[in-house]
Protein backbone atom coordinates (compact mmCIF):
# COMPACT_ATOMS: atom_id res chain seq x y z
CA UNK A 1 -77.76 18.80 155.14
CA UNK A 2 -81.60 18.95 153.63
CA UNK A 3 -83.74 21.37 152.66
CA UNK A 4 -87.80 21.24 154.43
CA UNK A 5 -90.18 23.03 151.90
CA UNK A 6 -93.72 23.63 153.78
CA UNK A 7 -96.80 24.90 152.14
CA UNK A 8 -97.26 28.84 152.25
CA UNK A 9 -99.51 30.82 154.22
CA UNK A 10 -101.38 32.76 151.53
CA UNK A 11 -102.36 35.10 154.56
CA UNK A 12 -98.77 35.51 155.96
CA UNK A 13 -98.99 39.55 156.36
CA UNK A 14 -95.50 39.61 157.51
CA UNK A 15 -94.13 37.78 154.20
CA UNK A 16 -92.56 41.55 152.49
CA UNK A 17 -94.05 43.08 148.94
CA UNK A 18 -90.92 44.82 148.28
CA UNK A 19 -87.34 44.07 149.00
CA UNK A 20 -84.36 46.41 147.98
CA UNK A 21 -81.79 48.60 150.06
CA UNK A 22 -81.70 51.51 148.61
CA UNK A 23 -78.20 53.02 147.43
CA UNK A 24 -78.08 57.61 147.37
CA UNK A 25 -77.52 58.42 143.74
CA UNK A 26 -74.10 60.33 144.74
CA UNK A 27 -72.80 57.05 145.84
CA UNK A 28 -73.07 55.17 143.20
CA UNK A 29 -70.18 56.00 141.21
CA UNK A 30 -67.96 54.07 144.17
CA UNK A 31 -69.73 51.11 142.56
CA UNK A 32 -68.50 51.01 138.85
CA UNK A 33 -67.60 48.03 137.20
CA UNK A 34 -68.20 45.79 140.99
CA UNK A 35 -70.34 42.71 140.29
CA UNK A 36 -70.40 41.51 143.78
CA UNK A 37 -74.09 43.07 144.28
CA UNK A 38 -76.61 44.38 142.53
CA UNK A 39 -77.48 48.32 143.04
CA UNK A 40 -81.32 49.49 144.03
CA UNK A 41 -81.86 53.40 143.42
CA UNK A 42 -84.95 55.79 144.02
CA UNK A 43 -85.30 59.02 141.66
CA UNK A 44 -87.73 60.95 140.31
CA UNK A 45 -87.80 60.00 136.55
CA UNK A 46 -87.15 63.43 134.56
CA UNK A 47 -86.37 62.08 131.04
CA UNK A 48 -86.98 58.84 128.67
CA UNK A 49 -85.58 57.56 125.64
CA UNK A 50 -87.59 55.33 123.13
CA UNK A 51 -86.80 51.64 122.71
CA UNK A 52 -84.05 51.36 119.94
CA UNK A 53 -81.40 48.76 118.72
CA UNK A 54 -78.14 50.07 119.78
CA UNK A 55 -74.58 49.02 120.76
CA UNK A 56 -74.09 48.19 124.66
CA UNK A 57 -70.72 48.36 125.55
CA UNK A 58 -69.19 45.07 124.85
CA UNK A 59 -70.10 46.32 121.52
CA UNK A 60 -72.76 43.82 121.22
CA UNK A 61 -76.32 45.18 119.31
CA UNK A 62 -79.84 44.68 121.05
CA UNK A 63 -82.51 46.78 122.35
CA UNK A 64 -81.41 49.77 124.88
CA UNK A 65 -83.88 52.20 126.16
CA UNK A 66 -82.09 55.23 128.30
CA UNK A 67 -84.32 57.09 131.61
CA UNK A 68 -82.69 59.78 133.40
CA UNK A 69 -83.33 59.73 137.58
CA UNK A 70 -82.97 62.78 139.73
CA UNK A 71 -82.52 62.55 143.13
CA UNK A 72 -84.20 65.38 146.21
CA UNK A 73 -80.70 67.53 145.62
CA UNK A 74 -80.72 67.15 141.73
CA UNK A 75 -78.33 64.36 141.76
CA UNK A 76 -78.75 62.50 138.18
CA UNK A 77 -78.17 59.13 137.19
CA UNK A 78 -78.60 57.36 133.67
CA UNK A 79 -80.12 53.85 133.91
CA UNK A 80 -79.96 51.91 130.58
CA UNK A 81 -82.71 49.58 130.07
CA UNK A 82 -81.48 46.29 127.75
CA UNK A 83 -83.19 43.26 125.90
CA UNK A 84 -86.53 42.38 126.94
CA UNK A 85 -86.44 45.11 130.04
CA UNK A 86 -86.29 47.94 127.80
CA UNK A 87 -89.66 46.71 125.90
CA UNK A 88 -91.11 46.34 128.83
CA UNK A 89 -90.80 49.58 130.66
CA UNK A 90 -93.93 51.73 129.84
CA UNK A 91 -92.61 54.95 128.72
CA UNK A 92 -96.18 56.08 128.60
CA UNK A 93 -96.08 57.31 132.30
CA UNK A 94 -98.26 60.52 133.46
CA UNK A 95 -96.85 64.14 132.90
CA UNK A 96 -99.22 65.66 135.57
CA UNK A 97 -97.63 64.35 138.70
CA UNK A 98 -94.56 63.23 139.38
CA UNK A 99 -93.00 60.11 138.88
CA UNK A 100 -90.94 58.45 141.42
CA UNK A 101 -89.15 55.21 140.52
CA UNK A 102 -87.23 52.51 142.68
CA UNK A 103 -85.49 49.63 140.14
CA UNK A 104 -83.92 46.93 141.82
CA UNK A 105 -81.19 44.34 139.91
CA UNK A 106 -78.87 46.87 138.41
CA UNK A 107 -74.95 47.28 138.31
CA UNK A 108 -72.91 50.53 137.57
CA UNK A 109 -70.67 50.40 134.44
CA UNK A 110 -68.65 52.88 132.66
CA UNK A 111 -68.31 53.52 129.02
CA UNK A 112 -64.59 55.28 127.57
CA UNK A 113 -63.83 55.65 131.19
CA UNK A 114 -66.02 58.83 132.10
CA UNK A 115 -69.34 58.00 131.17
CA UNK A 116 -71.12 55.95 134.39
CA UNK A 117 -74.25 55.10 134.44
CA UNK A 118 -76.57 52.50 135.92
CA UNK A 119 -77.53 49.16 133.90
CA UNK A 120 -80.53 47.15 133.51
CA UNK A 121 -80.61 43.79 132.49
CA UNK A 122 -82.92 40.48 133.25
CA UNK A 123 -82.18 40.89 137.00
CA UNK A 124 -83.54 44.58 136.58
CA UNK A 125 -87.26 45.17 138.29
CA UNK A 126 -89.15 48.14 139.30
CA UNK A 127 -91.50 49.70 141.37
CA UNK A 128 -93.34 53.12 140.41
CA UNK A 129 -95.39 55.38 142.06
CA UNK A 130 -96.41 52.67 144.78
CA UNK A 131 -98.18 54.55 147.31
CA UNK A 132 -97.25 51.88 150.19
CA UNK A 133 -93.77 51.95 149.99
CA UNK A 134 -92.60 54.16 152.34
CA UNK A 135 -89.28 55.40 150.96
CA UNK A 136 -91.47 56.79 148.30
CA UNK A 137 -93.72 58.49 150.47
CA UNK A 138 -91.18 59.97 152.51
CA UNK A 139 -89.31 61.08 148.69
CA UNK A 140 -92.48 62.63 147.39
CA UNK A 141 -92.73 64.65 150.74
CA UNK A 142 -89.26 66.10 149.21
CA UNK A 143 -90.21 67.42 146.08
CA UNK A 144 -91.57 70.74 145.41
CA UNK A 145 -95.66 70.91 144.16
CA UNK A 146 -94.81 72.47 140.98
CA UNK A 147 -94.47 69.39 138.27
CA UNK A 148 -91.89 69.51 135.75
CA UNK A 149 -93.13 67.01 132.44
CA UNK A 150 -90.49 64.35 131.50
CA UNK A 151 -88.79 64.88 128.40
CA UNK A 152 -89.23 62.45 125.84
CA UNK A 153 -86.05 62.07 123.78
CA UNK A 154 -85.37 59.62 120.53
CA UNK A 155 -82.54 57.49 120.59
CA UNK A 156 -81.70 56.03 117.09
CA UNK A 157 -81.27 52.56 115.69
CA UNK A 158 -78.04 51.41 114.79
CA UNK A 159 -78.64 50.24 110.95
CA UNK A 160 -75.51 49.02 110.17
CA UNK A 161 -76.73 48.88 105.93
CA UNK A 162 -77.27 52.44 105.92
CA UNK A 163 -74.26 53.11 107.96
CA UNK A 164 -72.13 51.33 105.08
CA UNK A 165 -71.35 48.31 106.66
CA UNK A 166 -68.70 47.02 104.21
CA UNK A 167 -69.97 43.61 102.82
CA UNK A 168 -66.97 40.83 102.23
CA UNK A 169 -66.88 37.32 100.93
CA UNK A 170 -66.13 34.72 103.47
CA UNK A 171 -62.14 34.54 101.48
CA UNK A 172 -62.30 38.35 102.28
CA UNK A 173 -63.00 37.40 105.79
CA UNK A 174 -60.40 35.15 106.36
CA UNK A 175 -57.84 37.49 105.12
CA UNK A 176 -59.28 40.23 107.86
CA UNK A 177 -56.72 40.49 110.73
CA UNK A 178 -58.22 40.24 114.14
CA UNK A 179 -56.25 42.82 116.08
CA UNK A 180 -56.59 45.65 113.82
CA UNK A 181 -60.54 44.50 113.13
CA UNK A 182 -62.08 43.84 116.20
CA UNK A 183 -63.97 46.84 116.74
CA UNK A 184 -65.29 46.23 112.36
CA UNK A 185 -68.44 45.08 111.65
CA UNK A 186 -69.01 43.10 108.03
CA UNK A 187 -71.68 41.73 106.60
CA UNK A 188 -72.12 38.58 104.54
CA UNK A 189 -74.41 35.65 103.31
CA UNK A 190 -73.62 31.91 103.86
CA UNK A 191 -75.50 29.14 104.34
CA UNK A 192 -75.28 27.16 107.64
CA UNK A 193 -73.31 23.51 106.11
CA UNK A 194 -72.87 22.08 110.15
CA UNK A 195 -72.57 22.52 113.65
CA UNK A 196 -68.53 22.54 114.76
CA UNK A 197 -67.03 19.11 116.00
CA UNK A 198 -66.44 18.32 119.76
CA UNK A 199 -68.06 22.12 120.27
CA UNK A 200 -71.05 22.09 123.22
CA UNK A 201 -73.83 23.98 122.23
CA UNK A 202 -73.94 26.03 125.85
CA UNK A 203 -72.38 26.86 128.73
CA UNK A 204 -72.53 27.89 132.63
CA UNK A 205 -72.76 31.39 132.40
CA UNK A 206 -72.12 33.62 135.41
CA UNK A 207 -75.32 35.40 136.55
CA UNK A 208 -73.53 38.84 136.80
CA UNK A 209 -70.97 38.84 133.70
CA UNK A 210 -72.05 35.74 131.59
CA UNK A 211 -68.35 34.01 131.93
CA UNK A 212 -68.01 30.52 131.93
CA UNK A 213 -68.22 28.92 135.10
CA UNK A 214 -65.82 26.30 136.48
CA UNK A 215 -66.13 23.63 138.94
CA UNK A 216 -64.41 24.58 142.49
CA UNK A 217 -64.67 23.31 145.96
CA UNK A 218 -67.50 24.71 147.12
CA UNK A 219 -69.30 24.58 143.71
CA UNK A 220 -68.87 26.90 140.41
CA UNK A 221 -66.31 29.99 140.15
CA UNK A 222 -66.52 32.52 137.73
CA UNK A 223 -63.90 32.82 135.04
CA UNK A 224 -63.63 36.62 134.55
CA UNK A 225 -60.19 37.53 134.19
CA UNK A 226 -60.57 40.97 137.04
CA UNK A 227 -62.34 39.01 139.61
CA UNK A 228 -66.19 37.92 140.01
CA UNK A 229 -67.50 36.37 143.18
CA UNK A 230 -70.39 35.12 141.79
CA UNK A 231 -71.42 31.31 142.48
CA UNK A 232 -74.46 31.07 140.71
CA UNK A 233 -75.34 30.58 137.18
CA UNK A 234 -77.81 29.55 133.99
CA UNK A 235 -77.05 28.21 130.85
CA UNK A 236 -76.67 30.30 127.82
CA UNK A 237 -76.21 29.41 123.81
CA UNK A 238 -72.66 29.01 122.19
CA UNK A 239 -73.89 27.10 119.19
CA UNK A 240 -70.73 27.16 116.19
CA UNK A 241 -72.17 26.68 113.04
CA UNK A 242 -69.66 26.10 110.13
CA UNK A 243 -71.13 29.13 107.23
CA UNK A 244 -69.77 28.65 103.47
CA UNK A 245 -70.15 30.61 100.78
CA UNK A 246 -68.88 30.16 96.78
CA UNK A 247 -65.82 31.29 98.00
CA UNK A 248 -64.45 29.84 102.14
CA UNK A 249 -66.04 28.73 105.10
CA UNK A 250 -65.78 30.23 108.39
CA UNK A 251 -67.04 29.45 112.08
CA UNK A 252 -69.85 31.89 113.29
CA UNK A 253 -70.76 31.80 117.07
CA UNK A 254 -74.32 32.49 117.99
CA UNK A 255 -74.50 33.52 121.61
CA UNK A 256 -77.76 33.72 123.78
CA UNK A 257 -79.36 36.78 122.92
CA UNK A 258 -79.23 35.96 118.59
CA UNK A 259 -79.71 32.06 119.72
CA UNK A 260 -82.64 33.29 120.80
CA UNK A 261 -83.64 35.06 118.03
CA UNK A 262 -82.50 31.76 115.80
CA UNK A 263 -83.91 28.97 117.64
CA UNK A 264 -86.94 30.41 119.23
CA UNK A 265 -86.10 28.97 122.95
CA UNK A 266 -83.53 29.73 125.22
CA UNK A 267 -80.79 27.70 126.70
CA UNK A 268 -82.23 27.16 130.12
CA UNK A 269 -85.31 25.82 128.24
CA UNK A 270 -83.48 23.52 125.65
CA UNK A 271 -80.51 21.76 128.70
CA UNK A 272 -83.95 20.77 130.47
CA UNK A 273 -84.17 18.09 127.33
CA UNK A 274 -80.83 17.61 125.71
CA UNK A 275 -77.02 17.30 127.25
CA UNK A 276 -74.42 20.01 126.10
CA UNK A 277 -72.41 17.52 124.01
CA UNK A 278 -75.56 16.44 121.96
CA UNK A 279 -77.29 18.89 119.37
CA UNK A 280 -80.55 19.81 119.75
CA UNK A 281 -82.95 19.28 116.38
CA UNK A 282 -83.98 22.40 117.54
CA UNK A 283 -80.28 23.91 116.02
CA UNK A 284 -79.70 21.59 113.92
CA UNK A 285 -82.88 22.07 112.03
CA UNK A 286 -81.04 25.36 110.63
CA UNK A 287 -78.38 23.55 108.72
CA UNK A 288 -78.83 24.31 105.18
CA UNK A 289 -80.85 27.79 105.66
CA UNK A 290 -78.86 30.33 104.08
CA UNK A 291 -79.15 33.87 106.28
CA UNK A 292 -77.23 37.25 105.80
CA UNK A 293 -75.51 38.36 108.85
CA UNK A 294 -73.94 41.33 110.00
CA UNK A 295 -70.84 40.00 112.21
CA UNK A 296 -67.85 41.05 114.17
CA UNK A 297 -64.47 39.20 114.83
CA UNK A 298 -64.23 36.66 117.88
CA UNK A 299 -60.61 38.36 118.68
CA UNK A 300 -59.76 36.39 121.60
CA UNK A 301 -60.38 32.86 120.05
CA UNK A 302 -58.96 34.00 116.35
CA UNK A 303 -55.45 35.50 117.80
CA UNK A 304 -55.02 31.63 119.17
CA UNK A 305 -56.12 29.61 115.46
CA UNK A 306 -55.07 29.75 112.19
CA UNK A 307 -58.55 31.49 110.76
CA UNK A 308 -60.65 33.95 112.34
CA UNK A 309 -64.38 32.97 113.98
CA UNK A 310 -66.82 35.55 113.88
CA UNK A 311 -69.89 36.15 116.15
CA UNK A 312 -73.16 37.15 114.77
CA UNK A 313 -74.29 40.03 116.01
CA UNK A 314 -77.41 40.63 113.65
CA UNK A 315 -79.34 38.59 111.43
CA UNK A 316 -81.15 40.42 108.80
């Protein structure tokens, strides 16, 4: 089998602007917590929430921004904007008119089992108020003339020092037990003394749910425990640093979205140069920087090893 690639018409008319298949608001609680497609929605957009660091709900922080999408019955759906999507929706939209919204990319989750609502990650896009699009012309024929503004609504940060984030000494961290912690979030100080041995530095992470990837037959197979049919995926940080204090030294994982944050490049950017099993300068540059981190337990790998890893979760 080959591929042919041939140059593009840049006046190919019947090449499509938009491509989605729209899913009715009412249905999309039938899709909660499926990853074998991605979800596109149309709604009038009634409310917004500012741009604020907040848990998601692996319990992981980073940037969430809320909007609130009404369908022609007055259907509602929450999408949840994260990472780099929620900075760059434009929340300054116009109050005179109203304004009707198609994002493509997004999944339906649930939170404590009652609370669904649609999610918005680096696959997320969207469309607004774009005239020639025709489902939006034939949902603005559905609304009545009389505008109602969209409420503007403040979502707070999560600032885990004011919130009394118990600070512990990396002995008082080993001591921690994983089960009855795991949902805890501590903060300490250590300074970076090496990478982990035989630990690669990424990973093939599943498009959908960011679980490793496995070689199969026909390719890669996503590792998630309920079931992912995903085949496709991009390679995201899973540095180990070894952190000491005066007092222990612990593993701390660093996964792609504080990696990030750390090394300034992403994973896809730094495999294009370096193999998994050898350490980038790039990482390695950190060891000896001493940071203060806010961090949670790694339950699933400490239950198996004698002393608890931790993941960072903020680095102040």
């Amino acid at each position: 089998m080959r591929t042919q690639i041939f140059e593009g018409n840049s006046n190919d008319t019947t090449f499509p602007k938009y491509v989605f298949s729209l899913t009715p608001i009412e249905m999309l609680p039938q899709y909660a917590r499926r990853t074998d497609r991605f979800l596109d929605v149309i709604g009038k957009i009634t409310a917004i929430l500012n741009a604020a660091v907040a848990c998601n709900t692996s319990g992981d922080l980073m940037m969430r921004r809320l909007i609130t999408l009404q369908d022609e019955k007055g259907n509602t759906v929450d999408l949840s904007l994260y990472g780099q999507r929620a900075l760059e929706f434009d929340a300054d939209i116009g109050q005179n008119h109203h304004v009707i919204a198609i994002f493509v990319g997004t999944v339906m989750k649930i939170y404590r089992e009652d609370y669904k609502f649609l999610s918005g990650t680096s696959a997320c896009r969207w469309y607004i108020n774009e005239n020639d699009i025709p489902a939006m012309r034939t949902f603005q024929r559905g609304l009545p003339s009389q505008v109602t503004p969209i409420k503007k609504l403040e979502l707070l940060s999560e600032d885990y020092m004011e919130q009394g984030v118990e600070e512990k000494t990396l002995f008082d961290l080993k001591q921690i037990d994983p089960l009855a912690d795991k949902n805890k979030r501590f903060q300490c100080t250590v300074t970076l003394i090496s990478t982990a041995e035989k630990e690669q530095w990424c990973y093939r992470a599943c498009r959908v749910c960011n679980s490793k990837m496995v070689p199969c037959d026909d390719g890669y197979e996503c590792t998630k425990i309920d079931g992912c049919s995903c085949k496709q995926y991009d390679w995201k940080y899973k540095v180990c640093f070894i952190g000491a204090d005066d007092t222990y030294s612990l593993q701390f994982m660093f996964f792609e979205k504080k990696g990030v944050e750390l090394i300034g490049k992403s994973a896809e950017t730094l495999r294009k140069q370096y193999d998994p099993r050898s350490i980038p300068p790039e990482i390695s540059q950190w060891i000896n920087h001493k940071f203060t981190f806010i961090v949670k337990v790694l339950f699933k790998q400490s239950v198996k090893n004698i002393e608890p890893s931790f993941e960072v979760v903020m680095i102040k």
